[in-house]
Structure formats: C-alpha cells, structure tokens
PDB file of N, CA and C in Angstrom:
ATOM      1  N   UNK A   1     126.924 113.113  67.495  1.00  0.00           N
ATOM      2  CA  UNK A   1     127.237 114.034  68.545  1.00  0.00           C
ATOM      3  C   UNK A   1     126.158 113.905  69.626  1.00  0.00           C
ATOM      4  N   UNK A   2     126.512 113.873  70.487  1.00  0.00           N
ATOM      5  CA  UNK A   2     125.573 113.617  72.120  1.00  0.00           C
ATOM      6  C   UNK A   2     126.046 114.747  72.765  1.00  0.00           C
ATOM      7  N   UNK A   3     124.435 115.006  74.073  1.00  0.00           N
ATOM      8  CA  UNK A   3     124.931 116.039  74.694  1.00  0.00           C
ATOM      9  C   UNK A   3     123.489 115.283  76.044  1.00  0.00           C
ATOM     10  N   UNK A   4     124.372 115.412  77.120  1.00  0.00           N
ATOM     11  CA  UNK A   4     123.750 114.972  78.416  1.00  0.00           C
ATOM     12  C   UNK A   4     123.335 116.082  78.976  1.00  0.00           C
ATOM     13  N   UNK A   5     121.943 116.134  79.910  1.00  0.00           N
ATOM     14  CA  UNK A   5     121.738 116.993  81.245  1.00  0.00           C
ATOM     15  C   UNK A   5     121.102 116.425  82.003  1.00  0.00           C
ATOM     16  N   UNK A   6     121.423 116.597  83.141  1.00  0.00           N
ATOM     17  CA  UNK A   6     120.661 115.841  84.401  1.00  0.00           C
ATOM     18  C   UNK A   6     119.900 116.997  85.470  1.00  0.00           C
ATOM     19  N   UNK A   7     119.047 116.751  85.674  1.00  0.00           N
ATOM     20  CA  UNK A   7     118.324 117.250  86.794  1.00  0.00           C
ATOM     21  C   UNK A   7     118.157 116.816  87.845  1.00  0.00           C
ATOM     22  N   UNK A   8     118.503 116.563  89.207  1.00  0.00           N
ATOM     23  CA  UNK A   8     118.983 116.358  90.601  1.00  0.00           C
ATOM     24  C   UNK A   8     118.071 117.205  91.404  1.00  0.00           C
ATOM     25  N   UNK A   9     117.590 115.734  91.950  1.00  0.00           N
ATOM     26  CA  UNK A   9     116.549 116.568  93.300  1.00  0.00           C
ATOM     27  C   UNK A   9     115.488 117.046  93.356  1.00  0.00           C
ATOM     28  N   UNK A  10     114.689 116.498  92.032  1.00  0.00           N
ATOM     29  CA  UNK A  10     113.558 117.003  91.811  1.00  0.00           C
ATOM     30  C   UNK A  10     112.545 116.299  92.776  1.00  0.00           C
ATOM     31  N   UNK A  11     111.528 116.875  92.891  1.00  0.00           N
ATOM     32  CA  UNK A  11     110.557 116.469  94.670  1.00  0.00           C
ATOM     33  C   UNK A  11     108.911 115.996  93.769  1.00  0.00           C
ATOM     34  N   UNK A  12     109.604 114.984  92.974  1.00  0.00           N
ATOM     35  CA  UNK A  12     108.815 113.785  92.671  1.00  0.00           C
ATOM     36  C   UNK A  12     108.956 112.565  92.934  1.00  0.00           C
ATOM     37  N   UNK A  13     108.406 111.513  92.761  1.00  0.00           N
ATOM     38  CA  UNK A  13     108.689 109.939  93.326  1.00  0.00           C
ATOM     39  C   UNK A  13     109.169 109.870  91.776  1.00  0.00           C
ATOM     40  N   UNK A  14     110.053 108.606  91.655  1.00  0.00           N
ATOM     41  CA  UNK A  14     110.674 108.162  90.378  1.00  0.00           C
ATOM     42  C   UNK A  14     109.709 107.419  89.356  1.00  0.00           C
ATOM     43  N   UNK A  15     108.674 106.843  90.627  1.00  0.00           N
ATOM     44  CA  UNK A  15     107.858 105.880  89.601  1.00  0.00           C
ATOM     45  C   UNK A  15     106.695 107.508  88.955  1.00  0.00           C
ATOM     46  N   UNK A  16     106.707 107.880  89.439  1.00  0.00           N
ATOM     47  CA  UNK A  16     106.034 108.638  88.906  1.00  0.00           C
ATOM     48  C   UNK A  16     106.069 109.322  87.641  1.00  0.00           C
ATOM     49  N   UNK A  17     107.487 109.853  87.227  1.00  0.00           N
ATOM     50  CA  UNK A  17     108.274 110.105  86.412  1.00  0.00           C
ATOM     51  C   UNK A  17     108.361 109.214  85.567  1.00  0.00           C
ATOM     52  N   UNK A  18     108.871 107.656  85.846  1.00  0.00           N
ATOM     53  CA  UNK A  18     108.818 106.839  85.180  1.00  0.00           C
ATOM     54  C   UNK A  18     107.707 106.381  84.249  1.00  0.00           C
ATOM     55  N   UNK A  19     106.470 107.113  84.538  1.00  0.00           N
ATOM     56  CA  UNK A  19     105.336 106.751  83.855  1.00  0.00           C
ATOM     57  C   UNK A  19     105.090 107.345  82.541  1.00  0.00           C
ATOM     58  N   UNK A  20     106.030 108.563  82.577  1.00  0.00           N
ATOM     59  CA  UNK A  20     106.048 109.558  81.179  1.00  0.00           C
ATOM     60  C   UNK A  20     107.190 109.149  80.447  1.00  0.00           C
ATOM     61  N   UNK A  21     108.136 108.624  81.009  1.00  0.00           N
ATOM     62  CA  UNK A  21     109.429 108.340  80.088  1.00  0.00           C
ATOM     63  C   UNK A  21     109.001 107.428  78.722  1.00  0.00           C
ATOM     64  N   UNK A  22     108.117 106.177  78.474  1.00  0.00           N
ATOM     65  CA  UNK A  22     108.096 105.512  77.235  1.00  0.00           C
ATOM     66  C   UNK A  22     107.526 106.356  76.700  1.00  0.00           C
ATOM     67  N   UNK A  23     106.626 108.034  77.000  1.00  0.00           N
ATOM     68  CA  UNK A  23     106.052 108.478  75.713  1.00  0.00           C
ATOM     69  C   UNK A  23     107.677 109.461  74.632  1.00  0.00           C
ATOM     70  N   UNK A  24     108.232 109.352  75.599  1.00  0.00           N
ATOM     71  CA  UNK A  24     109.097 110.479  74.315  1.00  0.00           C
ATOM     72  C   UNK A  24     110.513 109.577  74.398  1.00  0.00           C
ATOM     73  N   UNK A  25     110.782 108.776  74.969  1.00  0.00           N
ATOM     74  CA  UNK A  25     111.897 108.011  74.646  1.00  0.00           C
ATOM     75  C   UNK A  25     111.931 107.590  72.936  1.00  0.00           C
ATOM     76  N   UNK A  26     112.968 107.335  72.501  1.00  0.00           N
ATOM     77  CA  UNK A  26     113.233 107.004  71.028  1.00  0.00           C
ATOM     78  C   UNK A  26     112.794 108.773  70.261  1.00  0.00           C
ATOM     79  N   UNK A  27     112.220 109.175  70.202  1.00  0.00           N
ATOM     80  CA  UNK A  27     111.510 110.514  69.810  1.00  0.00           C
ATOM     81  C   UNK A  27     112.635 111.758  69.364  1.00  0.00           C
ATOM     82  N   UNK A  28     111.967 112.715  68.437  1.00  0.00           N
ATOM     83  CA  UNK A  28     112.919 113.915  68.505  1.00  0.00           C
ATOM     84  C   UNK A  28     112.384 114.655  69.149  1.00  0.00           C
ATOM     85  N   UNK A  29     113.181 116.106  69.259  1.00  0.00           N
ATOM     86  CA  UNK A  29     113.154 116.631  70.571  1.00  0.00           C
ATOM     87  C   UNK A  29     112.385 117.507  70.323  1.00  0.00           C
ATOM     88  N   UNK A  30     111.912 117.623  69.250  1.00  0.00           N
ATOM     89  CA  UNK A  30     110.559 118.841  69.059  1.00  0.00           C
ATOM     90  C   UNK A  30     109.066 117.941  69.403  1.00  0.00           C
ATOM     91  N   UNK A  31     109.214 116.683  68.619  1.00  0.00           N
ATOM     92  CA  UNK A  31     107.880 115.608  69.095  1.00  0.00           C
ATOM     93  C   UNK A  31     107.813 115.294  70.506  1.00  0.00           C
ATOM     94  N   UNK A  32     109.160 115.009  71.583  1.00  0.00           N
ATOM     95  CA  UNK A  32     109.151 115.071  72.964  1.00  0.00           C
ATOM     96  C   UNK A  32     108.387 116.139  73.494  1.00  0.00           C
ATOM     97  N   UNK A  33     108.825 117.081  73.201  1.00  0.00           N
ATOM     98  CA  UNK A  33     108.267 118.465  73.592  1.00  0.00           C
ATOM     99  C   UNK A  33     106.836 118.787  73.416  1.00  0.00           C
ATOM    100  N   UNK A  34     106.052 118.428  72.237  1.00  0.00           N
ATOM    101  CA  UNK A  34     104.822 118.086  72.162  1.00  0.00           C
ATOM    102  C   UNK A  34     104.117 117.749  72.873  1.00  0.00           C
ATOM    103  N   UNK A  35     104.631 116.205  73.324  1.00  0.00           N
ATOM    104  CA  UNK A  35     103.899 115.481  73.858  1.00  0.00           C
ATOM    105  C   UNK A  35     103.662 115.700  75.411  1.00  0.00           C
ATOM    106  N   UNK A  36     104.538 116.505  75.558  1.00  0.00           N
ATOM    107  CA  UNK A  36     104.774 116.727  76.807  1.00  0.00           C
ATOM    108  C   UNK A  36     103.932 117.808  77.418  1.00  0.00           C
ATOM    109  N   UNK A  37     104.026 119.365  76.635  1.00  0.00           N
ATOM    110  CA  UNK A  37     103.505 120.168  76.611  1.00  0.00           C
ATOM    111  C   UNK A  37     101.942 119.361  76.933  1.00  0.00           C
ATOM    112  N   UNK A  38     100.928 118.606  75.849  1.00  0.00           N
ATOM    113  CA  UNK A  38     100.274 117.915  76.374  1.00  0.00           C
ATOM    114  C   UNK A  38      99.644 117.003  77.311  1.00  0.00           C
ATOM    115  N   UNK A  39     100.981 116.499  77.730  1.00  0.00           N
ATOM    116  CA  UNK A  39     100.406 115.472  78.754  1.00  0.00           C
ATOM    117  C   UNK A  39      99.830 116.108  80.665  1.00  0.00           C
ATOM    118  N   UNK A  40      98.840 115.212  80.916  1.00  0.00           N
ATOM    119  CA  UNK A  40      98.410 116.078  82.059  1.00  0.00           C
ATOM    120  C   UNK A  40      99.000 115.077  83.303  1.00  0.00           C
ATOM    121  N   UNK A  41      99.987 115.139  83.554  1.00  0.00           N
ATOM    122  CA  UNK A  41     100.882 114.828  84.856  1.00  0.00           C
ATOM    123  C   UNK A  41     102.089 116.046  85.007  1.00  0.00           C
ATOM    124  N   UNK A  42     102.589 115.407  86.348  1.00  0.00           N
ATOM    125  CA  UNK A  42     102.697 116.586  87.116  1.00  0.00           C
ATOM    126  C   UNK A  42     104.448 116.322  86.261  1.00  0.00           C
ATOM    127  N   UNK A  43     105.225 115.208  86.267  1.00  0.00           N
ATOM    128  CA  UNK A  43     106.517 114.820  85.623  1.00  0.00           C
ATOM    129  C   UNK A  43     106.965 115.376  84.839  1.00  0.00           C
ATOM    130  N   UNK A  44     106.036 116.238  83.849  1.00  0.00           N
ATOM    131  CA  UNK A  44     105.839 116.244  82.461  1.00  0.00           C
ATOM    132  C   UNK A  44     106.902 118.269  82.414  1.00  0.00           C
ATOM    133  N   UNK A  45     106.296 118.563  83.608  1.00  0.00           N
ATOM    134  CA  UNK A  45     106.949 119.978  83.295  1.00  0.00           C
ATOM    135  C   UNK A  45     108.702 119.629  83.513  1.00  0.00           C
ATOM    136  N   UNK A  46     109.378 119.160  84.671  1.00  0.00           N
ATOM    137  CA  UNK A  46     110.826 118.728  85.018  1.00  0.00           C
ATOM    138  C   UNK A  46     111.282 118.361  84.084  1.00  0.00           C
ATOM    139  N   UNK A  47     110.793 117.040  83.099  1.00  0.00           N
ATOM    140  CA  UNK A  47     111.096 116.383  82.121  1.00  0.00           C
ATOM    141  C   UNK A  47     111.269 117.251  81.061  1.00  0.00           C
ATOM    142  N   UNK A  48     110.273 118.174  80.645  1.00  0.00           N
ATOM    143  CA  UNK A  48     110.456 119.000  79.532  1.00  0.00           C
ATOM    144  C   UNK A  48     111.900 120.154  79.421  1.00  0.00           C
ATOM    145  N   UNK A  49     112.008 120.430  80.639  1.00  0.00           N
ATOM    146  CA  UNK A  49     113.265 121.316  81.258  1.00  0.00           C
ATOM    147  C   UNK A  49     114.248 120.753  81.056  1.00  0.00           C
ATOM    148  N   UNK A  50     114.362 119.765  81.173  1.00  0.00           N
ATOM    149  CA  UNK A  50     115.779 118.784  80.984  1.00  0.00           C
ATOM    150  C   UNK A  50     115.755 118.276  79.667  1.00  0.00           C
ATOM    151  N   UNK A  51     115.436 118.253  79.199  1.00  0.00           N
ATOM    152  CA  UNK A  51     115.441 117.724  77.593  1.00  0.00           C
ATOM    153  C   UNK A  51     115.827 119.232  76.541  1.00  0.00           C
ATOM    154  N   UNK A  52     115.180 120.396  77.033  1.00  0.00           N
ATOM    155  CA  UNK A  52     115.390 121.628  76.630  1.00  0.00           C
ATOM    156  C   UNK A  52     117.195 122.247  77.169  1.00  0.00           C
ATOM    157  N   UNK A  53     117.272 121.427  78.061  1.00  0.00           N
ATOM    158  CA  UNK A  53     118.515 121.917  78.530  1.00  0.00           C
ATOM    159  C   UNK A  53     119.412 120.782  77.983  1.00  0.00           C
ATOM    160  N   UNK A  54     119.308 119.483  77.256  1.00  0.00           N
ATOM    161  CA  UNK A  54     119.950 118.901  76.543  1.00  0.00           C
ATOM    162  C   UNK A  54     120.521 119.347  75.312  1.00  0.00           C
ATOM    163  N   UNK A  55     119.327 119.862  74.982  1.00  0.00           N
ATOM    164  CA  UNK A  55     119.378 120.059  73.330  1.00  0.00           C
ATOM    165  C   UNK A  55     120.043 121.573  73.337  1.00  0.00           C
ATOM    166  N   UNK A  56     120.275 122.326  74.572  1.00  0.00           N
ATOM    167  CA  UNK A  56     120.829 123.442  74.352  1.00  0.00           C
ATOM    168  C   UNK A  56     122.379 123.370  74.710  1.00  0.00           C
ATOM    169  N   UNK A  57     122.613 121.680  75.366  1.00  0.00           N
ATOM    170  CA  UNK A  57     124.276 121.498  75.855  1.00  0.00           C
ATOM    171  C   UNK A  57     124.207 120.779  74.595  1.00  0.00           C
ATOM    172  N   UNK A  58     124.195 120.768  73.502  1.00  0.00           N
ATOM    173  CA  UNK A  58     124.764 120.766  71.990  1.00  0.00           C
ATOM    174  C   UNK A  58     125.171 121.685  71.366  1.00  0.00           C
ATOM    175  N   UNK A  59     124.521 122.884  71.502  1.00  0.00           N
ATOM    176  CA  UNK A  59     125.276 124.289  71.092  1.00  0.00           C
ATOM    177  C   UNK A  59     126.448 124.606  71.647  1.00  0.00           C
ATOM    178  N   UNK A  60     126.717 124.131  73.147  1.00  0.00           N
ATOM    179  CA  UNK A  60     127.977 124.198  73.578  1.00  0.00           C
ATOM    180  C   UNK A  60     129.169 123.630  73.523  1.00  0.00           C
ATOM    181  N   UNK A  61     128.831 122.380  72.630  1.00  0.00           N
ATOM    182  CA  UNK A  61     129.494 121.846  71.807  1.00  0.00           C
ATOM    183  C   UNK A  61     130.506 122.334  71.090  1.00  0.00           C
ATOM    184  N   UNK A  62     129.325 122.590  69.879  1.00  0.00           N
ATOM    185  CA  UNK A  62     129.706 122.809  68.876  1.00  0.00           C
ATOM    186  C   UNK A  62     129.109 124.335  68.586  1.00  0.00           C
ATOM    187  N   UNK A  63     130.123 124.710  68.684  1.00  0.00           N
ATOM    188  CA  UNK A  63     129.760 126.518  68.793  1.00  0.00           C
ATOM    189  C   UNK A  63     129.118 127.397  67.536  1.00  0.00           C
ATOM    190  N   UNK A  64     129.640 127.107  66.504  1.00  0.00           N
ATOM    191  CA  UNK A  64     129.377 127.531  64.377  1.00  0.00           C
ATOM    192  C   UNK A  64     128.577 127.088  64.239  1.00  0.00           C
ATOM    193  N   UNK A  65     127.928 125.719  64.741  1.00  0.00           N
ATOM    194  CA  UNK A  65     126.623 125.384  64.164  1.00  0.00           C
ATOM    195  C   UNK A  65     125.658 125.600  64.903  1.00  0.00           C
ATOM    196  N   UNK A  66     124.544 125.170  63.691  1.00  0.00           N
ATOM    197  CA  UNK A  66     123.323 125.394  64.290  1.00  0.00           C
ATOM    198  C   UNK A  66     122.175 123.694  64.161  1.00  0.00           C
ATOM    199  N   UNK A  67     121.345 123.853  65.240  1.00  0.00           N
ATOM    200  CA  UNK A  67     120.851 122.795  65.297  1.00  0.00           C
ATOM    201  C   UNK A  67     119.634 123.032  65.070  1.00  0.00           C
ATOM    202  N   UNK A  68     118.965 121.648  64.346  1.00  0.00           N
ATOM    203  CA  UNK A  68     117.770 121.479  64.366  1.00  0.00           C
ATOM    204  C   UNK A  68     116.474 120.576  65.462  1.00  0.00           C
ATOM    205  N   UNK A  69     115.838 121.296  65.958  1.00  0.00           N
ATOM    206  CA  UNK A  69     114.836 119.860  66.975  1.00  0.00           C
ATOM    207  C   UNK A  69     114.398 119.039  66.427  1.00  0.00           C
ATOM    208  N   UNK A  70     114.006 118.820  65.213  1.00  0.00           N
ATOM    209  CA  UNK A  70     113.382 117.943  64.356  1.00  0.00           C
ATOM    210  C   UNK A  70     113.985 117.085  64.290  1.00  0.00           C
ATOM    211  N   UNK A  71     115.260 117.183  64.547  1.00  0.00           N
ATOM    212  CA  UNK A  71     116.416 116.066  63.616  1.00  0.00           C
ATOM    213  C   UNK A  71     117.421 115.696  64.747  1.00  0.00           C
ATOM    214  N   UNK A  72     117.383 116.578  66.099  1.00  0.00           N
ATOM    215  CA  UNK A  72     117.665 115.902  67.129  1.00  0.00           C
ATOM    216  C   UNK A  72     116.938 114.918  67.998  1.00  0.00           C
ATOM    217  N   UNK A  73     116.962 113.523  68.730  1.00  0.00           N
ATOM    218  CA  UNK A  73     116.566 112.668  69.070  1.00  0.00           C
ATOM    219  C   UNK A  73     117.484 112.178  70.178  1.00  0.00           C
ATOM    220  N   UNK A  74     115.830 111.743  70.931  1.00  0.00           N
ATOM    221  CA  UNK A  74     116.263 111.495  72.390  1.00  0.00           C
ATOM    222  C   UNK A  74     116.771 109.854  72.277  1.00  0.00           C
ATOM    223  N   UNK A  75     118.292 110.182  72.349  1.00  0.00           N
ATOM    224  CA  UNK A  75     119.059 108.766  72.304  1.00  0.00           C
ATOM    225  C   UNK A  75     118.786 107.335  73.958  1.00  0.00           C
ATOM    226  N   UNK A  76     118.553 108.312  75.203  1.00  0.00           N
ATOM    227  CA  UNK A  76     118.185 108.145  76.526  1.00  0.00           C
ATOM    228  C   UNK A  76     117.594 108.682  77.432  1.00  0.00           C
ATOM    229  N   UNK A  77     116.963 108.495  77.832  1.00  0.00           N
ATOM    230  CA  UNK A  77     116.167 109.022  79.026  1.00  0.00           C
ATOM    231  C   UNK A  77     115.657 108.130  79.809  1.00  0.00           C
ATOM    232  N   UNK A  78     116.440 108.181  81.506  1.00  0.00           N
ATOM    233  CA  UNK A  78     116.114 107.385  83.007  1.00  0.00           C
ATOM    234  C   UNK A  78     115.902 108.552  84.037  1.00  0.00           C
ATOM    235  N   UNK A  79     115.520 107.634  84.755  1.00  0.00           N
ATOM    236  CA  UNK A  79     115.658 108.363  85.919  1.00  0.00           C
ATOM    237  C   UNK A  79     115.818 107.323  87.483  1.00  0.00           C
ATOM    238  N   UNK A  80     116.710 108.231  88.379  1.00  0.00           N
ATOM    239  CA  UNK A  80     117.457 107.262  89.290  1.00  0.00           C
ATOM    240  C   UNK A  80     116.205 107.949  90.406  1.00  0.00           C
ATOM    241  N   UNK A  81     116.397 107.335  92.014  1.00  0.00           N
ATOM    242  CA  UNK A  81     115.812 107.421  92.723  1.00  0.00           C
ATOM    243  C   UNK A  81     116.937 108.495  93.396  1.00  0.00           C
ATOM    244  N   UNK A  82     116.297 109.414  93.855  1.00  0.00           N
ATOM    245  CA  UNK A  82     117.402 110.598  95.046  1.00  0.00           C
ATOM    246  C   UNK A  82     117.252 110.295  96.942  1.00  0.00           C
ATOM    247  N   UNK A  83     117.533 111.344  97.100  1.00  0.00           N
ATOM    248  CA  UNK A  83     117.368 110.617  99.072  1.00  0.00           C
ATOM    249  C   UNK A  83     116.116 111.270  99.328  1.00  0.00           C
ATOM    250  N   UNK A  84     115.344 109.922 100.203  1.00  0.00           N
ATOM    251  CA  UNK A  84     114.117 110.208 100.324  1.00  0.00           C
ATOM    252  C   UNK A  84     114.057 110.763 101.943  1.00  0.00           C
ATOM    253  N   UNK A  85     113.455 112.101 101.816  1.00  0.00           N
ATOM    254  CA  UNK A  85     113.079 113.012 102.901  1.00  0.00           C
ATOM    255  C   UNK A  85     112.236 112.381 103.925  1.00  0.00           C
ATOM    256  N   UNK A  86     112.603 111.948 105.401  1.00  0.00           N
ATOM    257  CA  UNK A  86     111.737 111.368 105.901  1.00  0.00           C
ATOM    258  C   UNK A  86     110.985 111.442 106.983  1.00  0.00           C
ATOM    259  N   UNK A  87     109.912 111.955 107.048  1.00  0.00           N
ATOM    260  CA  UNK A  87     108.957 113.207 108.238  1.00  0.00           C
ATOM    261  C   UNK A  87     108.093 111.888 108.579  1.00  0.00           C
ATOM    262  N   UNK A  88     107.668 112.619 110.188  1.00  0.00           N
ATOM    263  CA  UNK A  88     106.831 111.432 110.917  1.00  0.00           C
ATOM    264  C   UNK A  88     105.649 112.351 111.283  1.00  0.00           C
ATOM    265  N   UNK A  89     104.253 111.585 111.103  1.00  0.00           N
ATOM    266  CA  UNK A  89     102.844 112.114 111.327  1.00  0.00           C
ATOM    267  C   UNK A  89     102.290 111.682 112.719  1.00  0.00           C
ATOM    268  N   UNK A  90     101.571 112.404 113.357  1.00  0.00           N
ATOM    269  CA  UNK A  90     100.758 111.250 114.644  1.00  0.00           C
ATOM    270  C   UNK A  90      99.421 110.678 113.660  1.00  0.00           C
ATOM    271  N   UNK A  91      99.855 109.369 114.362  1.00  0.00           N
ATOM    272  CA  UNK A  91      98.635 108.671 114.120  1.00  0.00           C
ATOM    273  C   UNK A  91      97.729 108.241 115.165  1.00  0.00           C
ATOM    274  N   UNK A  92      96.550 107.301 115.216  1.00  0.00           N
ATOM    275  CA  UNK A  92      95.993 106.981 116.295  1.00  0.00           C
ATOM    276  C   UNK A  92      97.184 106.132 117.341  1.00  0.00           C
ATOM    277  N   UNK A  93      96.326 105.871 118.831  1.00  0.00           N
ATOM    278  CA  UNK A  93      96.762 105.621 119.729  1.00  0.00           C
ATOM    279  C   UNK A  93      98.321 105.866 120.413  1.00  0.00           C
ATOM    280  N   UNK A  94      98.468 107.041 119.740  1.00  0.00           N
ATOM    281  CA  UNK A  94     100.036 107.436 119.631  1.00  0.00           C
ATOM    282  C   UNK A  94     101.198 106.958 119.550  1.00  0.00           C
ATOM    283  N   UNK A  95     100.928 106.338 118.459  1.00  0.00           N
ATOM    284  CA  UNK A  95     101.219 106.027 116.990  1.00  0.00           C
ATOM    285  C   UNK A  95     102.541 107.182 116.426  1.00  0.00           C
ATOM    286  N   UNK A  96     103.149 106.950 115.568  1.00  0.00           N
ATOM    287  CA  UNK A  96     103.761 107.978 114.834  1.00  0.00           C
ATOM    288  C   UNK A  96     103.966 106.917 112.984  1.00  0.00           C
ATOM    289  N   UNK A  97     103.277 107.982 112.495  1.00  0.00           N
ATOM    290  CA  UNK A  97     103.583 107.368 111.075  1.00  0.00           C
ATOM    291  C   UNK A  97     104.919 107.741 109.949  1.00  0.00           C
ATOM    292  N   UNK A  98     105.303 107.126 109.290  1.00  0.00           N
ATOM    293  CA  UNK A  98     106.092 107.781 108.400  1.00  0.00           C
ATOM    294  C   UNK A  98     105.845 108.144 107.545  1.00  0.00           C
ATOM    295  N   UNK A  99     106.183 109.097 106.464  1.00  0.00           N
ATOM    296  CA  UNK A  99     106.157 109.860 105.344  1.00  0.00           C
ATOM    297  C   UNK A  99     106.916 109.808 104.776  1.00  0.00           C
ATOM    298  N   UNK A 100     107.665 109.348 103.514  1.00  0.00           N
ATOM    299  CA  UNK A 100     108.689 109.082 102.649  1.00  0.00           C
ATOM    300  C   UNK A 100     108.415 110.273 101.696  1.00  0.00           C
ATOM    301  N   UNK A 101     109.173 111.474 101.245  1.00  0.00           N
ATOM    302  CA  UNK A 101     108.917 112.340 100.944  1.00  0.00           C
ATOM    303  C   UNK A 101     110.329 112.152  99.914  1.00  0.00           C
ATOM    304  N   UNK A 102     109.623 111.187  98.497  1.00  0.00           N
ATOM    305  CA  UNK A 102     110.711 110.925  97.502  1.00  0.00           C
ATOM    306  C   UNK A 102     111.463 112.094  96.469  1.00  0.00           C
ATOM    307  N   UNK A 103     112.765 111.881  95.919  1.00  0.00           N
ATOM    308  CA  UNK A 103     113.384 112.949  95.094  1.00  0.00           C
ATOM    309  C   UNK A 103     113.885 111.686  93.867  1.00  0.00           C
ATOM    310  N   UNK A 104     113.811 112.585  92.738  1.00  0.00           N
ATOM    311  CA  UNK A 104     114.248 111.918  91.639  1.00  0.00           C
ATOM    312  C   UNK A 104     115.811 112.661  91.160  1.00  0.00           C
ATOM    313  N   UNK A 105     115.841 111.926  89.727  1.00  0.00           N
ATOM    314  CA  UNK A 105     117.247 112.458  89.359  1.00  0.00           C
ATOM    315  C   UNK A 105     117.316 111.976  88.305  1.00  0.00           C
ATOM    316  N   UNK A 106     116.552 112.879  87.378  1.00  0.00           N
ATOM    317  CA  UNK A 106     116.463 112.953  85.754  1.00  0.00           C
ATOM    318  C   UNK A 106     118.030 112.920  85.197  1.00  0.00           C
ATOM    319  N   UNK A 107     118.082 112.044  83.666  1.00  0.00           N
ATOM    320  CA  UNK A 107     119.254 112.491  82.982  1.00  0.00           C
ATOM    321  C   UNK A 107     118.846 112.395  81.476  1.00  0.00           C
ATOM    322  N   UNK A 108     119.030 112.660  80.517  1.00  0.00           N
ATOM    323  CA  UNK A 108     118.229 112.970  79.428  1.00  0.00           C
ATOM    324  C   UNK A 108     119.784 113.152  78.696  1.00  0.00           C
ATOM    325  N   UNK A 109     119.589 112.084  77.523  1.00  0.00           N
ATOM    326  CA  UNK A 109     121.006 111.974  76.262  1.00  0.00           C
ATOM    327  C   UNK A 109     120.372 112.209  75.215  1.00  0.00           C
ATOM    328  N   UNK A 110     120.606 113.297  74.865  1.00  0.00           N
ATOM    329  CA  UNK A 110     119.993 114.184  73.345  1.00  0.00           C
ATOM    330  C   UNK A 110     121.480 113.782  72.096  1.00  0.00           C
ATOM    331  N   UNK A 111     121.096 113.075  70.877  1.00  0.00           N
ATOM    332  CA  UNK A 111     121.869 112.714  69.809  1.00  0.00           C
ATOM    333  C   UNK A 111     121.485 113.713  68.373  1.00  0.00           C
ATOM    334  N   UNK A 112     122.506 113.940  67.912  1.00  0.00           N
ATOM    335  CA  UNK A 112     122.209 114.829  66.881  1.00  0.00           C
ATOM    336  C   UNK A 112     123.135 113.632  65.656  1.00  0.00           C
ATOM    337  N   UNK A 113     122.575 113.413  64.825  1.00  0.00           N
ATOM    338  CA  UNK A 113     123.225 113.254  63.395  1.00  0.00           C
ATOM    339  C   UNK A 113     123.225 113.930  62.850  1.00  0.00           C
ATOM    340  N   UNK A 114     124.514 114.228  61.336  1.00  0.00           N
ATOM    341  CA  UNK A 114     124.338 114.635  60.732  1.00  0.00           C
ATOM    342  C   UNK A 114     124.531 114.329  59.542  1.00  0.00           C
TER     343      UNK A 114
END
C-alpha cells in the first residue's frame, strides 16, 4: 500500500533540498524523522512536513487500520524545480543585477507492507 504527498512552492532552491534527500531515502518513517529532527539545514523542516503528511495519507486509505512508523518506509523521495521568482538589484555603474529567487516541489511516496 502507497500513499503520496507533495509540497509545492516551497521558497528553497532544489539543490538545496537535494542535499538532505540521500539521508532518509530507502528509510522508515520514524528513522526519517529522526534524522531530520537532527539535521542542521534549513530543507530539513519542509521535508519533515511532507513525509508526516505521507504517512498520514495512509490512514486515508485505509480507514480500520492502524499504522505503524517503524514499519512504514520511504519507498521515494524527489524533488522538482518550481518557477523561479525573478527580482533585479542595482549594481555598480548602473548596472542592474539579477536575483533568481528559487521554489521547489517536494513529493514524498510512503509504502506500508504488511
């Protein structure tokens, strides 16, 4: 049984994000959560939200049961690039610089066996 959630539009760069994804990929969703809770980047809180909101679109599933985190496991986790916000700075000799002001777009596939 699988259960997807995506998070859209979050006002991080992707690579950035991308830097936390190999720690809890393959992982269950209580050890994801761990690690996460731990880790000191900024990715780490969005990521944790969406994985919590995975494992809770399994209850909606399957309504009578009950699930365990231990024994649920993160089957996928990417993340796409969103539309990048794009503001201009003065620079010298009047100049105008750009600012790429990136958005991500978490999706997180939580698998339950049983």
């Amino acid at each position: 049984m699988e259960a997807v959630a995506k998070t859209k539009y979050i006002r991080i760069s992707p690579r950035k994000v991308r830097q936390v994804l190999p720690l809890i990929s393959g992982r269950s969703v209580e050890d994801a959560l761990n690690i996460l809770y731990f880790t000191q980047k900024s990715a780490s809180e969005p990521l944790a939200k969406t994985i919590r909101s995975a494992f809770a679109n399994l209850s909606n599933i399957d309504e009578n049961k009950r699930f365990d985190m231990r024994e649920a496991k993160i089957k996928n986790a990417y993340v796409d690039a969103g539309p990048t916000l794009k503001r201009f700075r003065p620079m010298s000799m009047g100049r105008a610089g750009r600012i790429r002001k990136r958005t991500s777009h978490i999706t997180v596939v939580v698998e339950y066996s049983d």
